[in-house]
N, C-alpha and C. Protein backbone atom coordinates (compact mmCIF):
# COMPACT_ATOMS: atom_id res chain seq x y z
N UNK A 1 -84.21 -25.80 -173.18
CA UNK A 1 -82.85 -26.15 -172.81
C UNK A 1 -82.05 -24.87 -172.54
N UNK A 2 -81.53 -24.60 -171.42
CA UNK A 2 -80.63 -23.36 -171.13
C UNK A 2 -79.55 -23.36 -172.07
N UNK A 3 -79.40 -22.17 -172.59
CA UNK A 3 -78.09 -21.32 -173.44
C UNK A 3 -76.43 -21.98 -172.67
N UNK A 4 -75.59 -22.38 -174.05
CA UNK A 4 -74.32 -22.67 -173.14
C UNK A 4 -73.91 -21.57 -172.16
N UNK A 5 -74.20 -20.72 -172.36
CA UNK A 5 -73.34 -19.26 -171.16
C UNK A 5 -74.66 -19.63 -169.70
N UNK A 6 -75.72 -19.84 -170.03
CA UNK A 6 -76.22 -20.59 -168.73
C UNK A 6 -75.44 -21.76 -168.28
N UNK A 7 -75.67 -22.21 -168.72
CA UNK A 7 -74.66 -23.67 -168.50
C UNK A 7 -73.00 -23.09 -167.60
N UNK A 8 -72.83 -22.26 -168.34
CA UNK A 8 -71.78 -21.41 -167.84
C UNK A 8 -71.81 -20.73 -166.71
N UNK A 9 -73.12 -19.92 -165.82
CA UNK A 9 -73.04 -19.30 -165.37
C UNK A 9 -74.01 -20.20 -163.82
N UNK A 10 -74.27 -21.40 -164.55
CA UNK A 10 -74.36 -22.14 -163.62
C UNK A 10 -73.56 -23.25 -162.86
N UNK A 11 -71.97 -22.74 -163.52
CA UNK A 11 -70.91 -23.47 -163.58
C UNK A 11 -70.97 -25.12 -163.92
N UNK A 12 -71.66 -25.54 -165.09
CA UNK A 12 -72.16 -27.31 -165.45
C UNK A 12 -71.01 -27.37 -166.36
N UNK A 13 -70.40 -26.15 -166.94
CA UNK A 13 -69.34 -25.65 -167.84
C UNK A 13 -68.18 -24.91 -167.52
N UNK A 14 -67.01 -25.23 -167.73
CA UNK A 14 -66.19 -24.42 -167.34
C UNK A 14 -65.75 -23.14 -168.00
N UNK A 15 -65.26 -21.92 -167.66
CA UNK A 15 -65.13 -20.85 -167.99
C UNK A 15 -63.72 -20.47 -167.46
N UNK A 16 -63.14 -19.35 -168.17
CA UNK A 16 -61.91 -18.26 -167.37
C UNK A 16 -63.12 -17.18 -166.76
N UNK A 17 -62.91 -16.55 -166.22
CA UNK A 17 -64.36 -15.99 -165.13
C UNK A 17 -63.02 -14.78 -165.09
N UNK A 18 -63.32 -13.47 -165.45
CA UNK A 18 -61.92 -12.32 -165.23
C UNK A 18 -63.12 -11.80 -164.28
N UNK A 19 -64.40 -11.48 -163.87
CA UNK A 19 -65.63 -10.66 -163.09
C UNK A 19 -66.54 -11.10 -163.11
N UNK A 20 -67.09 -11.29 -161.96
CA UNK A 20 -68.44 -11.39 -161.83
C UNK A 20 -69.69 -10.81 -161.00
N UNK A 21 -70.55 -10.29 -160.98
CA UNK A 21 -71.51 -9.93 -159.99
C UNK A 21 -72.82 -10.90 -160.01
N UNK A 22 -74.03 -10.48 -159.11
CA UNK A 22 -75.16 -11.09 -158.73
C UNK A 22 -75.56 -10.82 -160.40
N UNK A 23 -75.69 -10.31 -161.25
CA UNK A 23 -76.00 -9.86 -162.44
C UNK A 23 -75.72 -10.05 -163.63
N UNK A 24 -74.38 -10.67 -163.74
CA UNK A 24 -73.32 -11.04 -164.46
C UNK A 24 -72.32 -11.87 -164.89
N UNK A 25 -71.23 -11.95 -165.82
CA UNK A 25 -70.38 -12.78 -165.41
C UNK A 25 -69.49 -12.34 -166.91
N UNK A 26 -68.30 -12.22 -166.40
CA UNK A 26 -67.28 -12.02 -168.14
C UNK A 26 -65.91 -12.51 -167.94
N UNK A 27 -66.07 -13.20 -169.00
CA UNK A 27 -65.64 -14.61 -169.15
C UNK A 27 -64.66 -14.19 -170.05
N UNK A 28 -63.42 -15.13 -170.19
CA UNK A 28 -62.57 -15.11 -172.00
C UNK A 28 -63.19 -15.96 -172.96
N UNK A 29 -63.04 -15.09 -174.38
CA UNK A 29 -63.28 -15.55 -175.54
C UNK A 29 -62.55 -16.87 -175.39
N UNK A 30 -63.60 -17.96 -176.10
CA UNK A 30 -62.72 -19.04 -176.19
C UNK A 30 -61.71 -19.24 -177.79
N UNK A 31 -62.25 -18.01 -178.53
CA UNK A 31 -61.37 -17.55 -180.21
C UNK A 31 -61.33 -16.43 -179.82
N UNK A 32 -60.47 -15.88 -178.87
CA UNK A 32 -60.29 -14.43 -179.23
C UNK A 32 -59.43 -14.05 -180.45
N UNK A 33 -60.50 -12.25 -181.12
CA UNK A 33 -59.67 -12.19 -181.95
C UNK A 33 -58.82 -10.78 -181.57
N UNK A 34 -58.46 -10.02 -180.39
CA UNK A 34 -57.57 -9.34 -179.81
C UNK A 34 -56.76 -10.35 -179.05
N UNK A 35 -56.14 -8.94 -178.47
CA UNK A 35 -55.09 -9.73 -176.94
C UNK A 35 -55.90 -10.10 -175.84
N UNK A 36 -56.90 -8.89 -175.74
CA UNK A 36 -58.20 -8.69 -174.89
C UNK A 36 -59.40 -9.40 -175.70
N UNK A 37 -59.99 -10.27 -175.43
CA UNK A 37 -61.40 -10.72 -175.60
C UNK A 37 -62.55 -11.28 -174.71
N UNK A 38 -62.99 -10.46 -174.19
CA UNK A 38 -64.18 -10.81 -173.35
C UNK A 38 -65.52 -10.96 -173.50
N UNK A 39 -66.34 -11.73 -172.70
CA UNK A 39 -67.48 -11.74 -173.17
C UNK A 39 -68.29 -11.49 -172.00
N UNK A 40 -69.03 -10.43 -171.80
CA UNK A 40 -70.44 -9.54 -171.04
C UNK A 40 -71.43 -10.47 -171.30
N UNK A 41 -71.53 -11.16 -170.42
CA UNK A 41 -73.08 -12.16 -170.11
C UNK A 41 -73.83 -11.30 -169.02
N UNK A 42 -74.77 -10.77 -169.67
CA UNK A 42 -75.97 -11.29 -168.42
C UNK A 42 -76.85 -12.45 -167.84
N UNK A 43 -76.89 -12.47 -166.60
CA UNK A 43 -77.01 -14.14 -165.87
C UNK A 43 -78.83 -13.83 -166.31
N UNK A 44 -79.11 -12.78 -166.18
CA UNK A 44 -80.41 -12.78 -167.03
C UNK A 44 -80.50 -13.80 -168.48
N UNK A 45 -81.38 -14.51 -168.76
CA UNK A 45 -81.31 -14.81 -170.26
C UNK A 45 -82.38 -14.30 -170.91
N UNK A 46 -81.54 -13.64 -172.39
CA UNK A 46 -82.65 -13.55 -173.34
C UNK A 46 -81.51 -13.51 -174.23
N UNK A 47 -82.66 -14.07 -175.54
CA UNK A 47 -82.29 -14.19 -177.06
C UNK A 47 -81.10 -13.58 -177.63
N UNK A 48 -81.72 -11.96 -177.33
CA UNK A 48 -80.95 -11.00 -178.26
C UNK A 48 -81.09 -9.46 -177.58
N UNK A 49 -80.46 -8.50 -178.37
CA UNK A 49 -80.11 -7.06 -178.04
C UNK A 49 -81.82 -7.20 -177.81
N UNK A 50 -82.59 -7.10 -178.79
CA UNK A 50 -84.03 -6.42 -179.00
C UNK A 50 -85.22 -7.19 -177.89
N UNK A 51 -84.86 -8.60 -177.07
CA UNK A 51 -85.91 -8.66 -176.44
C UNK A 51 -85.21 -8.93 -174.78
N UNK A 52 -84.31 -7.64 -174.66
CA UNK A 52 -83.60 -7.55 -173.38
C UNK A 52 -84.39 -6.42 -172.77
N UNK A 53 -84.61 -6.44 -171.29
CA UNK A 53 -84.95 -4.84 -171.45
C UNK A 53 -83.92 -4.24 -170.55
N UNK A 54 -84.79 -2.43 -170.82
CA UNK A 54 -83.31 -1.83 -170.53
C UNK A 54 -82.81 -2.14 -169.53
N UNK A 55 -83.55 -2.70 -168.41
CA UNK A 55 -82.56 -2.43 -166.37
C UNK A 55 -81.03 -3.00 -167.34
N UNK A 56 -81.28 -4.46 -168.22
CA UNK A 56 -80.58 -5.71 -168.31
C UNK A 56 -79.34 -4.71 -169.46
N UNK A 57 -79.80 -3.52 -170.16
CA UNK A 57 -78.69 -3.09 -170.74
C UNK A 57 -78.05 -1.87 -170.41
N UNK A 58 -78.79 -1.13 -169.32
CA UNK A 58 -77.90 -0.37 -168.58
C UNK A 58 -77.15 -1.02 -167.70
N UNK A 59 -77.23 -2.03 -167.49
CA UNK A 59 -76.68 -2.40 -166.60
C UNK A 59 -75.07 -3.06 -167.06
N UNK A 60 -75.75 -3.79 -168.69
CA UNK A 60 -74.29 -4.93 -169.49
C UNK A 60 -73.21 -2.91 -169.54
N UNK A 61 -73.89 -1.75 -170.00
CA UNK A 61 -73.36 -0.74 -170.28
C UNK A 61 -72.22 -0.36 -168.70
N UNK A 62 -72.94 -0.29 -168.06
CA UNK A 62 -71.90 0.19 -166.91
C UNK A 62 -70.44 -0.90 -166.55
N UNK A 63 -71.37 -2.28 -166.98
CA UNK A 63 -70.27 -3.38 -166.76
C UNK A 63 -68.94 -3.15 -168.06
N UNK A 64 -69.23 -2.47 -168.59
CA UNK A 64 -68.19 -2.28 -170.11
C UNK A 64 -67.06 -0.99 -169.55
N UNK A 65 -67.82 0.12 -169.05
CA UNK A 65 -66.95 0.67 -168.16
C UNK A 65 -66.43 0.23 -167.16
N UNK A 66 -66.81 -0.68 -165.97
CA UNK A 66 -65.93 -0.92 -165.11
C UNK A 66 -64.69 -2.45 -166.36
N UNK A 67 -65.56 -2.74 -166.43
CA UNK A 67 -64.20 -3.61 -167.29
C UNK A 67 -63.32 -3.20 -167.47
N UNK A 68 -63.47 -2.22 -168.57
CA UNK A 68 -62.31 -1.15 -169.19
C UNK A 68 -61.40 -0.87 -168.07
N UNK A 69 -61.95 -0.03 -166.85
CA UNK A 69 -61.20 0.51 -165.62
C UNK A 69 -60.40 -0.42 -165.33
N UNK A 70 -60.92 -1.60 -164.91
CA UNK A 70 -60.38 -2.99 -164.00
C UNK A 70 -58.76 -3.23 -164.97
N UNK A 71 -58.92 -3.44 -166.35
CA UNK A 71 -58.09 -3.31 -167.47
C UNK A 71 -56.70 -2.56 -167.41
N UNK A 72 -57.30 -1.38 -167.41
CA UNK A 72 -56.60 -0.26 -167.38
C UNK A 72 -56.58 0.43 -169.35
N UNK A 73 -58.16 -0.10 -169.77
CA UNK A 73 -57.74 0.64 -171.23
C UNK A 73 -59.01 1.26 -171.80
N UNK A 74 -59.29 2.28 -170.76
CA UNK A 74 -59.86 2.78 -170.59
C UNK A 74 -60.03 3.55 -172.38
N UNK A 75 -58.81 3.84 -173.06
CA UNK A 75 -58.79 4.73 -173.95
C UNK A 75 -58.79 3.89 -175.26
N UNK A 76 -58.94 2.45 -174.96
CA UNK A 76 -58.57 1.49 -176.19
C UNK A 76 -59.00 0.45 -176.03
N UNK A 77 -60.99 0.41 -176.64
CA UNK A 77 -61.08 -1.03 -176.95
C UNK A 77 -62.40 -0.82 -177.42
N UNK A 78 -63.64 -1.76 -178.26
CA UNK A 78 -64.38 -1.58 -178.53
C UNK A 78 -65.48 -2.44 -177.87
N UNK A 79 -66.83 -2.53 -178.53
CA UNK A 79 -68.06 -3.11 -178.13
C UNK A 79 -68.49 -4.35 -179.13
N UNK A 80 -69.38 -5.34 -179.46
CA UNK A 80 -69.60 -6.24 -180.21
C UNK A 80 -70.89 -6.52 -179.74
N UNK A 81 -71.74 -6.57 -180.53
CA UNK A 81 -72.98 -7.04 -179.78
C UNK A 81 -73.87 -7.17 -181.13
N UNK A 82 -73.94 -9.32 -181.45
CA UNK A 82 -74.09 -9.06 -182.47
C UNK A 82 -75.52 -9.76 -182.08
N UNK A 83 -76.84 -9.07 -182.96
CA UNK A 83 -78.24 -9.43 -182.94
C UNK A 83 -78.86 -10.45 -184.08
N UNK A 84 -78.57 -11.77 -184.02
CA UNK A 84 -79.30 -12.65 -184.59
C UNK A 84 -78.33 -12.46 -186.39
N UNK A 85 -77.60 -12.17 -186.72
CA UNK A 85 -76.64 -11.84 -187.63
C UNK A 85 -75.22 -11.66 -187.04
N UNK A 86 -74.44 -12.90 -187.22
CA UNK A 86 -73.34 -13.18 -186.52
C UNK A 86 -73.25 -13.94 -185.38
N UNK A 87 -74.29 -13.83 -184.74
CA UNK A 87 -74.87 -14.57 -183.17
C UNK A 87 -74.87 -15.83 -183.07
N UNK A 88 -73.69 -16.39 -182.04
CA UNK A 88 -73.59 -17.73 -182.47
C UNK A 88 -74.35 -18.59 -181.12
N UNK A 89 -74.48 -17.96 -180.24
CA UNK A 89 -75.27 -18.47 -178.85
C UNK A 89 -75.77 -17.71 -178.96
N UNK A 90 -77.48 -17.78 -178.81
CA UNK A 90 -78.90 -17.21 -178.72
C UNK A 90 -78.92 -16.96 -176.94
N UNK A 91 -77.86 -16.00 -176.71
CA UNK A 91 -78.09 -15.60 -175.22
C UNK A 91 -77.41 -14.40 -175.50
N UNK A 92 -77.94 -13.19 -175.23
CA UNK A 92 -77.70 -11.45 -175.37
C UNK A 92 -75.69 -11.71 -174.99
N UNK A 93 -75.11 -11.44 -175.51
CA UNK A 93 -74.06 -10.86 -174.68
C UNK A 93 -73.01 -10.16 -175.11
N UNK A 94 -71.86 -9.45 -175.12
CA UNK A 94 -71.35 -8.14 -175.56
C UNK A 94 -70.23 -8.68 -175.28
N UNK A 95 -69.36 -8.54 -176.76
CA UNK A 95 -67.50 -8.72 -177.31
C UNK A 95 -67.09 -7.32 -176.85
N UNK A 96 -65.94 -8.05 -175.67
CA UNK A 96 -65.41 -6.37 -175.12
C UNK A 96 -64.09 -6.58 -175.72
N UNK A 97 -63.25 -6.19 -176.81
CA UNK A 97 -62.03 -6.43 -177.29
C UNK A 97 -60.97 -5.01 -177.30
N UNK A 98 -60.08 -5.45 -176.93
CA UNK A 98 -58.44 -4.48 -177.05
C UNK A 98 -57.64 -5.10 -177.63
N UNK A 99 -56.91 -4.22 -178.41
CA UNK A 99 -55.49 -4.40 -178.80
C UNK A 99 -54.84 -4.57 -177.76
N UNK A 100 -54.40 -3.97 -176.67
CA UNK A 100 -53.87 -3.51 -175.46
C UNK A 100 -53.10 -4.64 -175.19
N UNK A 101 -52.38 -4.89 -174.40
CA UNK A 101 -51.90 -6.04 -173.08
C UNK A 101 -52.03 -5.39 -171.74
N UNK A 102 -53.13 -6.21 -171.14
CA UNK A 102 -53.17 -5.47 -169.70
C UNK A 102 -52.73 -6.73 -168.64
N UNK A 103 -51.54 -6.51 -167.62
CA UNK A 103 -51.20 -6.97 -166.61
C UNK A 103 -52.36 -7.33 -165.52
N UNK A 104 -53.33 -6.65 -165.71
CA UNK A 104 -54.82 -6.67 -165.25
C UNK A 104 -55.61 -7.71 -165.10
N UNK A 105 -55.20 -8.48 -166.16
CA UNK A 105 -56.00 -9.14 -166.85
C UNK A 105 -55.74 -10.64 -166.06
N UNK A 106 -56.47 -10.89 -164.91
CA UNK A 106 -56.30 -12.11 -164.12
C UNK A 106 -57.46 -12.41 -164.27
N UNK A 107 -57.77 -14.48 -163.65
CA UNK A 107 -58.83 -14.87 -163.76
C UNK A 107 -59.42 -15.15 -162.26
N UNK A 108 -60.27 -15.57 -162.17
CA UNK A 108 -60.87 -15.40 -160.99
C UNK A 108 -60.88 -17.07 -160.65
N UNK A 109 -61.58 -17.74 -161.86
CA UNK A 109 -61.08 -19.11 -161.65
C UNK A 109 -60.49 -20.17 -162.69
């Protein structure tokens, strides 16, 4: 059975969608616990951090920088990426959170 963020990224589910590429897709927390809460899916699926390989995490990595940019907080926000401890959907994906308020911060749909 596909992961809800499949479900998601096959739109069967609805999402706030702030980016997306052929590769990707980052979505809003549906509990955020910042102002900023996003979530780094790769449209790839796997489990967890440990049975991703790298193309799939250099790649979630560069998407954390352009986020930030797109944002504008560049200087203020962290990473989340929790492995089978805390992990509440068994599909890899990365809590991009700020304190911040960014005007930036539009949805796509």
């Amino acid at each position: 059975m596909p992961s809800l963020f499949t479900r998601i990224i096959n739109r069967e589910l609805p999402a706030k969608i702030f980016y997306e590429t052929d590769d990707v897709i980052v979505i809003a927390d549906i509990n955020p616990k910042e102002k900023i809460h996003l979530l780094l899916i790769p449209k790839k699926e796997s489990t967890n951090f440990y049975q991703t390989d790298s193309e799939t995490l250099i790649m979630l990595n560069k998407t954390v920088k352009t986020v930030a940019e797109k944002l504008g907080v560049e200087d203020s926000f962290r990473i989340v990426i929790n492995n089978g401890f805390g992990q509440e959907v068994d599909h890899l994906h990365y809590h991009f959170l700020s304190p911040k308020n960014s005007d930036k911060l539009c949805w796509l749909e």
